[in-house]
PDB file of N, CA and C in Angstrom:
ATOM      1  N   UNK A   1    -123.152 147.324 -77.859  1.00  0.00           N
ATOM      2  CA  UNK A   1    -124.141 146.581 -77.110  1.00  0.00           C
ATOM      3  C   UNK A   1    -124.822 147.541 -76.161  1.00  0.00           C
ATOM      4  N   UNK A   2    -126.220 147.821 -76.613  1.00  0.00           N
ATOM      5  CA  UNK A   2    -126.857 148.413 -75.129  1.00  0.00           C
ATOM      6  C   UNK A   2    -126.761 147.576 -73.631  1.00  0.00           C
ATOM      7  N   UNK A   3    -127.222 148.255 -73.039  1.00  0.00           N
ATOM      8  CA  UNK A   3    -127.075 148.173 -71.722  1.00  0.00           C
ATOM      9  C   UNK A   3    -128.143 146.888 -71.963  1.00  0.00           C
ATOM     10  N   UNK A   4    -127.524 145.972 -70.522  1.00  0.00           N
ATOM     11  CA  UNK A   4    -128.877 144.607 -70.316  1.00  0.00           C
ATOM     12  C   UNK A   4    -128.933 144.183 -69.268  1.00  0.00           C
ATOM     13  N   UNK A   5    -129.270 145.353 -68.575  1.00  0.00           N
ATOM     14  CA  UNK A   5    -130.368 145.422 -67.343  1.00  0.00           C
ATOM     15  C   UNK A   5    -131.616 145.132 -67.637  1.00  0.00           C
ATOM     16  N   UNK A   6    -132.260 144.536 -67.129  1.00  0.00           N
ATOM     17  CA  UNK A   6    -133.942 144.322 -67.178  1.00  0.00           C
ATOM     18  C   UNK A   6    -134.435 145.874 -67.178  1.00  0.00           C
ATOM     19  N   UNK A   7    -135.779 145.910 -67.909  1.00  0.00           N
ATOM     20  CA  UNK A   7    -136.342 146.867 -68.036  1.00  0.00           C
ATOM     21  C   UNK A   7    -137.537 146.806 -66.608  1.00  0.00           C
ATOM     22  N   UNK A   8    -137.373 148.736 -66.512  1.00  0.00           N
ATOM     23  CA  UNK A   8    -138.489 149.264 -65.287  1.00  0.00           C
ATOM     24  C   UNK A   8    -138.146 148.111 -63.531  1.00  0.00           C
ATOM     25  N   UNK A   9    -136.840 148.185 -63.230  1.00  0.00           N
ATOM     26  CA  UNK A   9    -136.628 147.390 -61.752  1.00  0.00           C
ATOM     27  C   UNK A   9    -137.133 147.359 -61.006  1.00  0.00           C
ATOM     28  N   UNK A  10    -137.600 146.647 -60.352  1.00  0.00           N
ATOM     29  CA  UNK A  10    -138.085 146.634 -58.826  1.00  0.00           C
ATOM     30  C   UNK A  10    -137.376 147.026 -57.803  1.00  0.00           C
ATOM     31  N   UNK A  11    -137.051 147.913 -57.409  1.00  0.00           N
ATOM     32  CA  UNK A  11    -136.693 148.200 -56.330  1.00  0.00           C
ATOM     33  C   UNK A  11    -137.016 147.688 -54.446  1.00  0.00           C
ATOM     34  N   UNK A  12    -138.219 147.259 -55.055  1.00  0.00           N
ATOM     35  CA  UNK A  12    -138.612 146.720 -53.459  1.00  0.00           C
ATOM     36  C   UNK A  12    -138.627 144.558 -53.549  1.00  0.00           C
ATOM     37  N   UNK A  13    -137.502 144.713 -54.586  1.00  0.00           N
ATOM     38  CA  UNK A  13    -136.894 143.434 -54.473  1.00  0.00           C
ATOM     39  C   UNK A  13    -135.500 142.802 -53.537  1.00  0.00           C
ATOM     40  N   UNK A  14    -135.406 141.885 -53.039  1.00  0.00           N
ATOM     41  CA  UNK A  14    -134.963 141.613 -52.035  1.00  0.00           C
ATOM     42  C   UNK A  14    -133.172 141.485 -52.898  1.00  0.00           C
ATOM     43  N   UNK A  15    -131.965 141.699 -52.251  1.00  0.00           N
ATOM     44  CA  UNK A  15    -130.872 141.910 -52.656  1.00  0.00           C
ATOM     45  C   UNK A  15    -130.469 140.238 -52.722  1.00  0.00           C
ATOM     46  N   UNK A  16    -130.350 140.179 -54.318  1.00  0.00           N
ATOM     47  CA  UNK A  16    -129.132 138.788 -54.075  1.00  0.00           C
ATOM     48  C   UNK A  16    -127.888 139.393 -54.705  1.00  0.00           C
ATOM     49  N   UNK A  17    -127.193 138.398 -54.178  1.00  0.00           N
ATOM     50  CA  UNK A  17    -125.761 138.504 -54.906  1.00  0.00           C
ATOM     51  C   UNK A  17    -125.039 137.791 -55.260  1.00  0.00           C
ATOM     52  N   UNK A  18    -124.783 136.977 -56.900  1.00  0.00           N
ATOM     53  CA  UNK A  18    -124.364 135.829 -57.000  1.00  0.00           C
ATOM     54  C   UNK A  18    -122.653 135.862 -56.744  1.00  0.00           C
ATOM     55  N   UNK A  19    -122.099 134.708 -56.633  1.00  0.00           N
ATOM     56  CA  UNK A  19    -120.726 134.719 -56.349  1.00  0.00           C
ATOM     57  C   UNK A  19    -120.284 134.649 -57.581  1.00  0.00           C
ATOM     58  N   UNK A  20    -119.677 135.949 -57.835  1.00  0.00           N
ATOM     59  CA  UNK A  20    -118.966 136.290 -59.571  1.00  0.00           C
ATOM     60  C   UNK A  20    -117.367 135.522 -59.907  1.00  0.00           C
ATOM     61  N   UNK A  21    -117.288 134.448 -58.692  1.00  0.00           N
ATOM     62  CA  UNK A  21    -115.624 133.593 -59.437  1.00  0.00           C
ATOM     63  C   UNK A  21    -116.514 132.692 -60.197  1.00  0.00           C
ATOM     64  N   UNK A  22    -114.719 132.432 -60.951  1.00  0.00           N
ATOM     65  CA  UNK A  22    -115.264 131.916 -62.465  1.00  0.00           C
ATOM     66  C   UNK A  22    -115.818 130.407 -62.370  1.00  0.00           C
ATOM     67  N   UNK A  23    -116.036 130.169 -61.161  1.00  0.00           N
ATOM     68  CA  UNK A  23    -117.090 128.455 -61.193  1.00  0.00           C
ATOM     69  C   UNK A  23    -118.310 127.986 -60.959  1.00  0.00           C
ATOM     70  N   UNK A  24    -118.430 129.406 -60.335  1.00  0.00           N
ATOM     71  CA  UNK A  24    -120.276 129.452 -60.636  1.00  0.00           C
ATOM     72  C   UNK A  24    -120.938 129.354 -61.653  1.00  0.00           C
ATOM     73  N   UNK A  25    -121.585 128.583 -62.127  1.00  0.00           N
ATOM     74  CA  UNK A  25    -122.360 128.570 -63.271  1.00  0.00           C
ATOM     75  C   UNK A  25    -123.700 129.088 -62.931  1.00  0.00           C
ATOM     76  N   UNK A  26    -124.638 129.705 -63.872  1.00  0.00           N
ATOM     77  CA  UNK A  26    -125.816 129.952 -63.825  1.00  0.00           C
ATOM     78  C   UNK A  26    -126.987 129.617 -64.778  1.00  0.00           C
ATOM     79  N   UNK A  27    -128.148 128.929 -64.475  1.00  0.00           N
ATOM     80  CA  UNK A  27    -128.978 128.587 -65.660  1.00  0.00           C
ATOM     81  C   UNK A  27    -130.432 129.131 -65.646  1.00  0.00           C
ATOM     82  N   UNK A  28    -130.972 129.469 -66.402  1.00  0.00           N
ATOM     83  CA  UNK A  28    -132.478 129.496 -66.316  1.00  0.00           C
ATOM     84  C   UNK A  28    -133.088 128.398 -65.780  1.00  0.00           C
ATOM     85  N   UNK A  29    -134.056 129.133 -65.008  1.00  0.00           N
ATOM     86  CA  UNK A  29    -135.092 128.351 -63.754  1.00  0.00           C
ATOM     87  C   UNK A  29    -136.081 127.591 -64.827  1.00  0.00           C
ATOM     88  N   UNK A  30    -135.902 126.382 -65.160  1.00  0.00           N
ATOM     89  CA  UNK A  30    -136.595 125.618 -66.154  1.00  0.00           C
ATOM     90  C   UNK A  30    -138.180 125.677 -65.829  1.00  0.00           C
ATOM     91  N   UNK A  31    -138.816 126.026 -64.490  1.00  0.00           N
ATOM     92  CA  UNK A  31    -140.132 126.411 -64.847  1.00  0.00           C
ATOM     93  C   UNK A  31    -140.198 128.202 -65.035  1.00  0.00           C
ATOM     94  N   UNK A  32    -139.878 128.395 -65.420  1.00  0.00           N
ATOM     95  CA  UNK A  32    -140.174 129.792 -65.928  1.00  0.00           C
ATOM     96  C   UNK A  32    -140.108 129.918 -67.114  1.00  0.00           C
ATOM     97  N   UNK A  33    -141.182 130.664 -67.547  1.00  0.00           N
ATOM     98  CA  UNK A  33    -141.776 130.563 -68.879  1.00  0.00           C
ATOM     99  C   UNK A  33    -141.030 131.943 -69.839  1.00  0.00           C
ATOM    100  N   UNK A  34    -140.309 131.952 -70.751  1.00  0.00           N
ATOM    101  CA  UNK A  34    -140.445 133.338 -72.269  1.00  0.00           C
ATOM    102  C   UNK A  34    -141.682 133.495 -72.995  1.00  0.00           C
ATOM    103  N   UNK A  35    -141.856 134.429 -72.768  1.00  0.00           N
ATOM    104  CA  UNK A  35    -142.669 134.848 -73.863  1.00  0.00           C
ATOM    105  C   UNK A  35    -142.279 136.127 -74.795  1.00  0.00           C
ATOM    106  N   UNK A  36    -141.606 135.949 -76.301  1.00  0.00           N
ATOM    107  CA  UNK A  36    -141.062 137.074 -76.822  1.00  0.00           C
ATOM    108  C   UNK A  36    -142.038 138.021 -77.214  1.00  0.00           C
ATOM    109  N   UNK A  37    -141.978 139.154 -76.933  1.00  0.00           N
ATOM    110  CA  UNK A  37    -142.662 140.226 -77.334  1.00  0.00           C
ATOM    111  C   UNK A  37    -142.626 140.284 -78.801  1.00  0.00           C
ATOM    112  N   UNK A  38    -141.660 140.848 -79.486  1.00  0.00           N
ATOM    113  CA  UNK A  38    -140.825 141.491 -80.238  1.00  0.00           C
ATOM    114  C   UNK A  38    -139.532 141.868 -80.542  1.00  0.00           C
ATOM    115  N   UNK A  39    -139.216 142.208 -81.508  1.00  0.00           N
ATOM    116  CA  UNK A  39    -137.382 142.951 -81.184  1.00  0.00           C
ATOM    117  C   UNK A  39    -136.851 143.233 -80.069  1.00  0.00           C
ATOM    118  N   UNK A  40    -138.019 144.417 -79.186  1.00  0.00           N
ATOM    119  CA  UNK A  40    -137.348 144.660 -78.087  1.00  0.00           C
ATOM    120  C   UNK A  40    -137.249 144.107 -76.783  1.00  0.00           C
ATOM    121  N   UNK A  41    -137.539 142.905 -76.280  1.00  0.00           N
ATOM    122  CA  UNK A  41    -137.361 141.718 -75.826  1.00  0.00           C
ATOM    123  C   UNK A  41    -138.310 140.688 -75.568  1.00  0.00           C
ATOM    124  N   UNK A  42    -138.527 140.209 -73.939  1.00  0.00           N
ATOM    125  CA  UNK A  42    -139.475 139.008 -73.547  1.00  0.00           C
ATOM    126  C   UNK A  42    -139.857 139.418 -72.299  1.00  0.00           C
ATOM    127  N   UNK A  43    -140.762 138.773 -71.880  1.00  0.00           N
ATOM    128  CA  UNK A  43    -141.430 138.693 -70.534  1.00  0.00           C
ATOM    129  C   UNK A  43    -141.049 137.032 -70.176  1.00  0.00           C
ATOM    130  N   UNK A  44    -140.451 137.574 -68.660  1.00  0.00           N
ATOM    131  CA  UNK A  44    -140.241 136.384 -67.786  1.00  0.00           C
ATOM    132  C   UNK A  44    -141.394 136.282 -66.897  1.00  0.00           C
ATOM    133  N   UNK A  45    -142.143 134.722 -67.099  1.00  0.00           N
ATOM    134  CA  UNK A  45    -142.823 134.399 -65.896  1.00  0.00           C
ATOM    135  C   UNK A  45    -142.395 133.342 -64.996  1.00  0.00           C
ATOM    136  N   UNK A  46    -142.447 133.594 -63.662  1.00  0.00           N
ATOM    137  CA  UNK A  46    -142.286 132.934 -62.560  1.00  0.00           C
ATOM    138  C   UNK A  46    -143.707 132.118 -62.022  1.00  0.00           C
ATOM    139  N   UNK A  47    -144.710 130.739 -62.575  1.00  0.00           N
ATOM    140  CA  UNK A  47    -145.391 130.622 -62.149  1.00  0.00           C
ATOM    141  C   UNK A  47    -145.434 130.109 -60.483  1.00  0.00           C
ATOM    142  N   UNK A  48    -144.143 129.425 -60.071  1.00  0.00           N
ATOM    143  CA  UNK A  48    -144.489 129.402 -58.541  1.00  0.00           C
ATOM    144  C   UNK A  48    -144.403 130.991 -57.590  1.00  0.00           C
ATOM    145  N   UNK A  49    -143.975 132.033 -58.227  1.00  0.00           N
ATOM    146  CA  UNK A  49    -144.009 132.610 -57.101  1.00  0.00           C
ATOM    147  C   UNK A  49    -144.954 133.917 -57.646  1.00  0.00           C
ATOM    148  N   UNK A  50    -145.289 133.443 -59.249  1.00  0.00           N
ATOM    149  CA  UNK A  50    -146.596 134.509 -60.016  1.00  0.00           C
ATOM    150  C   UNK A  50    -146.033 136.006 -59.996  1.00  0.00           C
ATOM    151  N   UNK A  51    -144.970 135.834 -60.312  1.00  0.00           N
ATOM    152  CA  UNK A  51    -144.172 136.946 -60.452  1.00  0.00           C
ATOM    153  C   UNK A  51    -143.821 136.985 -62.154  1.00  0.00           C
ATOM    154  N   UNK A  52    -143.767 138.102 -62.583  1.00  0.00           N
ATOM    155  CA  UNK A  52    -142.953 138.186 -64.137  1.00  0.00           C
ATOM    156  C   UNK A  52    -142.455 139.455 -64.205  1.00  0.00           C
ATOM    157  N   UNK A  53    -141.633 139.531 -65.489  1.00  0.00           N
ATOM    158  CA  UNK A  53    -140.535 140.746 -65.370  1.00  0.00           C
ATOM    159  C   UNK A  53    -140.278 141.110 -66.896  1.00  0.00           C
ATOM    160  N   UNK A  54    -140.621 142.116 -67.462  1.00  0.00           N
ATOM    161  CA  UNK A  54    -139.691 141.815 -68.726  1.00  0.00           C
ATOM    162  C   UNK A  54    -138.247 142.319 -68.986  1.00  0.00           C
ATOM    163  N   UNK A  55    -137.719 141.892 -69.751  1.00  0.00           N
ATOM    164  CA  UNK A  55    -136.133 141.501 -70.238  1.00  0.00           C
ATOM    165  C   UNK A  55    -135.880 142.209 -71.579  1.00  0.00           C
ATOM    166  N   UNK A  56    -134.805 143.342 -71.791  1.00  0.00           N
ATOM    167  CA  UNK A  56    -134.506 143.754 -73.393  1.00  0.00           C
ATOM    168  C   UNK A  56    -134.065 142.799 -73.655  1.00  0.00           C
ATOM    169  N   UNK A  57    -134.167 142.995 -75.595  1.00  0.00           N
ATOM    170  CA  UNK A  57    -133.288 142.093 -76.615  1.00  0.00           C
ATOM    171  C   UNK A  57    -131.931 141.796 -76.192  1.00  0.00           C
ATOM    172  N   UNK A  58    -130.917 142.088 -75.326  1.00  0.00           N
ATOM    173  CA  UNK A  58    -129.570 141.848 -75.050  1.00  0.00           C
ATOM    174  C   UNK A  58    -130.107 140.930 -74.220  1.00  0.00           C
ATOM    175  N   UNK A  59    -131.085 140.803 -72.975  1.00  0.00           N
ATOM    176  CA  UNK A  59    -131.431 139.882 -71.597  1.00  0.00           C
ATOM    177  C   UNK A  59    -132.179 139.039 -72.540  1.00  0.00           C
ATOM    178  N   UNK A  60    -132.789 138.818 -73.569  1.00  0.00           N
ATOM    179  CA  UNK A  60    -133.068 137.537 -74.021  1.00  0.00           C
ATOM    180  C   UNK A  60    -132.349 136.955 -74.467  1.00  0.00           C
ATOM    181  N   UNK A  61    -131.231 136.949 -75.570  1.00  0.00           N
ATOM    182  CA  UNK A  61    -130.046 136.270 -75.595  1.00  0.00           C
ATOM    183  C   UNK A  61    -129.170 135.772 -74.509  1.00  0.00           C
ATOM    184  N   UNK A  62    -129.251 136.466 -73.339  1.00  0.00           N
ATOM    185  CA  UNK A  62    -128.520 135.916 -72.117  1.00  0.00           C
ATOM    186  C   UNK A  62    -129.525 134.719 -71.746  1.00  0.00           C
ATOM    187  N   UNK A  63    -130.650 135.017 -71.896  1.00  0.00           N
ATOM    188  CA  UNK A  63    -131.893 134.057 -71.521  1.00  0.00           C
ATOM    189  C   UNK A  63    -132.031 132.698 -72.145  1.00  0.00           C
ATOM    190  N   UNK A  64    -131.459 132.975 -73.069  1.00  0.00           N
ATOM    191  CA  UNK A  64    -131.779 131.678 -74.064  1.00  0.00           C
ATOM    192  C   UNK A  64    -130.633 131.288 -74.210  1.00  0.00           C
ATOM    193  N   UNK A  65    -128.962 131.669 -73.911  1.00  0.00           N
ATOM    194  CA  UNK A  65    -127.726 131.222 -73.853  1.00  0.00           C
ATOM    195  C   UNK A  65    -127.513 130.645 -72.034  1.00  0.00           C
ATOM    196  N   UNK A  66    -128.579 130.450 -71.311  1.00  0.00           N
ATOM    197  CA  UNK A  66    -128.631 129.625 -70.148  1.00  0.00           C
ATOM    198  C   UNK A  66    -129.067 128.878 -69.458  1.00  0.00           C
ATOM    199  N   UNK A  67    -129.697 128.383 -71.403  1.00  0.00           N
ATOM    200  CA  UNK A  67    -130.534 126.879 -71.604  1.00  0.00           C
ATOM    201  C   UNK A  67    -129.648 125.964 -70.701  1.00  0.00           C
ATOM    202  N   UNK A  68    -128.382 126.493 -70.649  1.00  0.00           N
ATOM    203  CA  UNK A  68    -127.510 124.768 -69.283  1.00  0.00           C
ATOM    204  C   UNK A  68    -126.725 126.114 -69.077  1.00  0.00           C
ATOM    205  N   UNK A  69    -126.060 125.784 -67.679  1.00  0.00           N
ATOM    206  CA  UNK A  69    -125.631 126.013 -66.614  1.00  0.00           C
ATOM    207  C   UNK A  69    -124.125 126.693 -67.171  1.00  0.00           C
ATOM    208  N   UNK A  70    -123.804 128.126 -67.158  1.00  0.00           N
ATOM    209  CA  UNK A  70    -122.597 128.732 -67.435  1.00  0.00           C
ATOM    210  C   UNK A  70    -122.045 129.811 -66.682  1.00  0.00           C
ATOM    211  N   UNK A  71    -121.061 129.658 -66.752  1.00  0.00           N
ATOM    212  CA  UNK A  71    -120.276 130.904 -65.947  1.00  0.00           C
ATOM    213  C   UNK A  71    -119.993 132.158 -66.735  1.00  0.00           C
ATOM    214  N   UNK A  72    -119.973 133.423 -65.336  1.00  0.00           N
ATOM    215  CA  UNK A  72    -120.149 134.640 -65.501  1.00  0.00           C
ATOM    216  C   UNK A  72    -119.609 134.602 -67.209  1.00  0.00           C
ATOM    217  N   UNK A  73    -118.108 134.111 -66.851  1.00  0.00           N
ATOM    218  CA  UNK A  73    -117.317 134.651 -68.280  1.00  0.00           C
ATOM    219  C   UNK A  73    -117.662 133.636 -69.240  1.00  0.00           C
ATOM    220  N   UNK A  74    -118.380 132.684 -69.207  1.00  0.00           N
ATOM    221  CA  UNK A  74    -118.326 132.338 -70.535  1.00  0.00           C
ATOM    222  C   UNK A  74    -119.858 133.379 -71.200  1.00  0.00           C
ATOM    223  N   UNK A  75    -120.645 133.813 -70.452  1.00  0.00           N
ATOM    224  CA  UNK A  75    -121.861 134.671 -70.283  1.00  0.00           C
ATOM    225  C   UNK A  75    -121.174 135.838 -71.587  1.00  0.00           C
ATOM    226  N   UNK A  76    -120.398 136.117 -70.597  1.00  0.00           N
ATOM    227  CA  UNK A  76    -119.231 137.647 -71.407  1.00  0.00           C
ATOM    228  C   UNK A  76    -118.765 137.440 -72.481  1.00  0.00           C
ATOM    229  N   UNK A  77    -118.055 136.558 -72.772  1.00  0.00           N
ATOM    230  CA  UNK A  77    -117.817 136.349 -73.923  1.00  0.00           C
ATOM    231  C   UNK A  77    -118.887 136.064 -75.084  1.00  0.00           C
ATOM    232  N   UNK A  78    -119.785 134.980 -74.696  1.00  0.00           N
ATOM    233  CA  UNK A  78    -120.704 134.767 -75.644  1.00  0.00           C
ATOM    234  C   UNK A  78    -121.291 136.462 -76.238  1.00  0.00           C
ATOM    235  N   UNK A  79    -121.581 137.075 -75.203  1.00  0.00           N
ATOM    236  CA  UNK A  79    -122.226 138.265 -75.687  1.00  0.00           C
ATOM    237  C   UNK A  79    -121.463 139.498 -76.128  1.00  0.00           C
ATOM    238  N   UNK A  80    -119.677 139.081 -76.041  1.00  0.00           N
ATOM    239  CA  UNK A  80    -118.982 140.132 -76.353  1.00  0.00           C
ATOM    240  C   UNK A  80    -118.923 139.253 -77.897  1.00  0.00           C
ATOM    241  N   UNK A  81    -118.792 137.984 -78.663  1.00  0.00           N
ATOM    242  CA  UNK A  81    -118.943 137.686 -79.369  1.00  0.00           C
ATOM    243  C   UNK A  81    -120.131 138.022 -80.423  1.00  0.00           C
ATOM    244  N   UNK A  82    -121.342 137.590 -80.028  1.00  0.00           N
ATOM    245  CA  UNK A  82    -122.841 138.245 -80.377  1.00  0.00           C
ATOM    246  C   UNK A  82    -123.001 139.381 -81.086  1.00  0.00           C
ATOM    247  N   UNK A  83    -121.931 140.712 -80.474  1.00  0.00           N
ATOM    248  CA  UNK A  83    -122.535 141.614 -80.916  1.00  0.00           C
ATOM    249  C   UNK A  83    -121.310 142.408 -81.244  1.00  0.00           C
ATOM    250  N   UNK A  84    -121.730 142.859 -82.634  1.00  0.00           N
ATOM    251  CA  UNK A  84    -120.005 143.533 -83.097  1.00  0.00           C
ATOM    252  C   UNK A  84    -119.479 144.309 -82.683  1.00  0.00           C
ATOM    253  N   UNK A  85    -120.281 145.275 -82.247  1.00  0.00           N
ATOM    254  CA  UNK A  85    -119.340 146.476 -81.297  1.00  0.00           C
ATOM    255  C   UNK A  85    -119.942 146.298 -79.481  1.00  0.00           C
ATOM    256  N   UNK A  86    -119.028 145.713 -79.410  1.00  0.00           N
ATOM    257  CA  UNK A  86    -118.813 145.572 -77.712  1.00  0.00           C
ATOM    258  C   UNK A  86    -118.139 146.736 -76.755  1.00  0.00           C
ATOM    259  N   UNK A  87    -118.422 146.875 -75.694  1.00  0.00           N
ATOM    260  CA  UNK A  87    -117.050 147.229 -74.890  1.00  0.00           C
ATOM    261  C   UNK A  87    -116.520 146.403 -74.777  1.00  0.00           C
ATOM    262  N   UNK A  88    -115.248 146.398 -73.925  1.00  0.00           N
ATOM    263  CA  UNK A  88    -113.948 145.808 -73.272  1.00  0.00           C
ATOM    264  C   UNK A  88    -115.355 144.640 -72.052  1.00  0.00           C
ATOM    265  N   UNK A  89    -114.399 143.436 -72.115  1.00  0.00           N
ATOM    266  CA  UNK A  89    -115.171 142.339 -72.110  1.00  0.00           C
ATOM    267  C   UNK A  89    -115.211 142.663 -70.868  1.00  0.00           C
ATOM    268  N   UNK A  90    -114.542 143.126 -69.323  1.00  0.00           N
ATOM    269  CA  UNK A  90    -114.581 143.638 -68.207  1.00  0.00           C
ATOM    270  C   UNK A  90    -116.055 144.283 -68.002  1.00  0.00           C
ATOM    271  N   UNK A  91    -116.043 145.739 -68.411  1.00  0.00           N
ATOM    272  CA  UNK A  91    -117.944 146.189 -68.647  1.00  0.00           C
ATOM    273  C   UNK A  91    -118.877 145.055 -68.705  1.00  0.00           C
ATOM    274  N   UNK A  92    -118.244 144.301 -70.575  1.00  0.00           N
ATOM    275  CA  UNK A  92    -119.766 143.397 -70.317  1.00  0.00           C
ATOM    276  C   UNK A  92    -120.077 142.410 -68.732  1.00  0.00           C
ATOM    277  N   UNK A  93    -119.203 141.977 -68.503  1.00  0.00           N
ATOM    278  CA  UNK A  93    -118.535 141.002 -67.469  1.00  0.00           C
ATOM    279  C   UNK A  93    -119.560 141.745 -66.246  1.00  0.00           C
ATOM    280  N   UNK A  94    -119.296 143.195 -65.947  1.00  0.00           N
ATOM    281  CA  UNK A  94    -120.235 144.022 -64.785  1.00  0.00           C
ATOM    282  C   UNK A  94    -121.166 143.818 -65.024  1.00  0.00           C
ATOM    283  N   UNK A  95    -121.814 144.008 -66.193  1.00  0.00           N
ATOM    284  CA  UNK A  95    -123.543 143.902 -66.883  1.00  0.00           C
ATOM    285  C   UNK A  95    -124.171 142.838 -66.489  1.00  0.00           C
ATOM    286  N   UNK A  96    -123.599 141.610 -67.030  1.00  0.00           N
ATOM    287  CA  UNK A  96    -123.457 140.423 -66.838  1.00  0.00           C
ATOM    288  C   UNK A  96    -123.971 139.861 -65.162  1.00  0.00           C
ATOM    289  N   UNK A  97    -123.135 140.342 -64.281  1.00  0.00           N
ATOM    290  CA  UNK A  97    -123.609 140.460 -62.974  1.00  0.00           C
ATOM    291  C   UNK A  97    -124.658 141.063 -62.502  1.00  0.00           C
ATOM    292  N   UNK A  98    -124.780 142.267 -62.778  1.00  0.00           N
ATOM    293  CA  UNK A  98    -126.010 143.206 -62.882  1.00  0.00           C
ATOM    294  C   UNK A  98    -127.280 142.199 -63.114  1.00  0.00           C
ATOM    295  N   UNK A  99    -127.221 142.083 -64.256  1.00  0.00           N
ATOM    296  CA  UNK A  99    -128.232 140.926 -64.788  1.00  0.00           C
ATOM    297  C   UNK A  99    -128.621 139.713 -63.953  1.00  0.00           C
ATOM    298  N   UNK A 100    -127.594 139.472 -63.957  1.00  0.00           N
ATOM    299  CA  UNK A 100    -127.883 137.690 -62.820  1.00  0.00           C
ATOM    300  C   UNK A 100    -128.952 138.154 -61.344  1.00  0.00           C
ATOM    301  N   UNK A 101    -128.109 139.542 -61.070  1.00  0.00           N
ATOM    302  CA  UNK A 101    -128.041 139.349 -59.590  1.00  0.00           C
ATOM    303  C   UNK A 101    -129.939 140.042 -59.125  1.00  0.00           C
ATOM    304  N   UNK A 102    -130.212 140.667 -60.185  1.00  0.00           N
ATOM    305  CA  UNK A 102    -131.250 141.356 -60.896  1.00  0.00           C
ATOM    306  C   UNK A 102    -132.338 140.309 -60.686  1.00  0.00           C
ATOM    307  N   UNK A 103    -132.290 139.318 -61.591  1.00  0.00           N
ATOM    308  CA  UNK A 103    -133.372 137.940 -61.992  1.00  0.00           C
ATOM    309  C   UNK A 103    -133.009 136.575 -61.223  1.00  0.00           C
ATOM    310  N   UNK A 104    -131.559 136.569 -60.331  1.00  0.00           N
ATOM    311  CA  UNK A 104    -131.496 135.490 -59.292  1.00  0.00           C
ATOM    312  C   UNK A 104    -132.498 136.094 -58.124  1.00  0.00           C
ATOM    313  N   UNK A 105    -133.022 134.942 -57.271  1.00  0.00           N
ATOM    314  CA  UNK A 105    -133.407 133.378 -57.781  1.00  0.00           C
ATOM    315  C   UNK A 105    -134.743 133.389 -58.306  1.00  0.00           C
ATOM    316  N   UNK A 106    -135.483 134.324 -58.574  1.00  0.00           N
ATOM    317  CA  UNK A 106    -136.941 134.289 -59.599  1.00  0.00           C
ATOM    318  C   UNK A 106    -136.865 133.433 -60.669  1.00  0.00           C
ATOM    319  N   UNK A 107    -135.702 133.950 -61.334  1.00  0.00           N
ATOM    320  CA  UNK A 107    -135.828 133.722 -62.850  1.00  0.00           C
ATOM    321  C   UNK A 107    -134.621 132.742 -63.230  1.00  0.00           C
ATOM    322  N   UNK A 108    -133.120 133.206 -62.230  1.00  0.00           N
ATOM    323  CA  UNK A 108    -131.928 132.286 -62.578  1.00  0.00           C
ATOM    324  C   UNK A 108    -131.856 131.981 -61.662  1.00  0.00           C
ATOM    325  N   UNK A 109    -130.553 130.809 -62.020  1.00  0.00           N
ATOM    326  CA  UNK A 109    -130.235 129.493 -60.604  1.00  0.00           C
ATOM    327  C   UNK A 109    -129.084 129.911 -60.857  1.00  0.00           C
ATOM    328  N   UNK A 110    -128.532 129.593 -59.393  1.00  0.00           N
ATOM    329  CA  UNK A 110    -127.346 129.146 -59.533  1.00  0.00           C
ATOM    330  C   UNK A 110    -126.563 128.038 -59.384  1.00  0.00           C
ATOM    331  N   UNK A 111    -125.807 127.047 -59.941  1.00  0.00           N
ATOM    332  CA  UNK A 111    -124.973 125.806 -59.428  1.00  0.00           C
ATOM    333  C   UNK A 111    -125.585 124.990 -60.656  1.00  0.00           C
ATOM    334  N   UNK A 112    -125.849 123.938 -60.046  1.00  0.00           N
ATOM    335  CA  UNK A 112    -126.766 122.794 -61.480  1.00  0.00           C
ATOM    336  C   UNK A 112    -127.760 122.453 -61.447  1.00  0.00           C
ATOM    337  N   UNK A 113    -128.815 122.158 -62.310  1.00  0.00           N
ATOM    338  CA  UNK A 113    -130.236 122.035 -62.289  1.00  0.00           C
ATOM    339  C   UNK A 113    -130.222 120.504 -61.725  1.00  0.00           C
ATOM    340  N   UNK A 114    -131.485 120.835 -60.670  1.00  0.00           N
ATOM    341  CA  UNK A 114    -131.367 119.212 -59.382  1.00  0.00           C
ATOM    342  C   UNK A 114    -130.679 119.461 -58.493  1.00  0.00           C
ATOM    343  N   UNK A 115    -129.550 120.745 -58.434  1.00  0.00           N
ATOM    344  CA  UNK A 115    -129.062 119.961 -57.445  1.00  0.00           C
ATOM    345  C   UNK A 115    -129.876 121.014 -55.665  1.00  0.00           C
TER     346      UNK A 115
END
């Protein structure tokens, strides 16, 4: 599995940090729009805050596996499943965070949609 960090970061983005125990769930921000490029991934748009980002092929599968609300590890697994040669589910598990903490709250939520 390549790496699935968002592509080209922002750096002059503000630090979140989701809480990585296993009862946090996380879902895609249902107004934010995919648009797939190609193989090599999608563009996230944020129309309330007119922000977008794009996402590799590994961050669109995370993207589209948080159609409802899941936690870090079930995140990890799905994608240590996904793809035949994985690392040790721990790595993906870091990535995983990386990712969230990356596209929370633009792009992901955390807790349950509504609430």
């Amino acid at each position: 599995m390549s790496s699935i960090q968002p592509e080209k970061p922002d750096r002059n983005r503000p630090s979140y940090e989701p809480s990585p125990d296993n009862d946090s769930t996380y879902f895609a921000d249902p107004v934010v729009s995919c648009r797939i490029e190609d193989d090599n991934g999608a563009i996230l748009f944020n129309p309330d805050t007119d922000n977008s980002i794009m996402i590799n092929s590994s961050g669109l599968e995370i993207w589209k596996y948080l159609d409802q609300p899941r936690t870090i590890d079930e995140i990890s697994i799905f994608m240590r499943d996904y793809y035949a040669e994985c690392p040790d589910l721990e790595v993906i598990r870091v990535d995983i965070i990386t990712f969230i903490t990356y596209l929370s709250p633009d792009y992901i939520r955390e807790g349950e949609p509504g609430a």
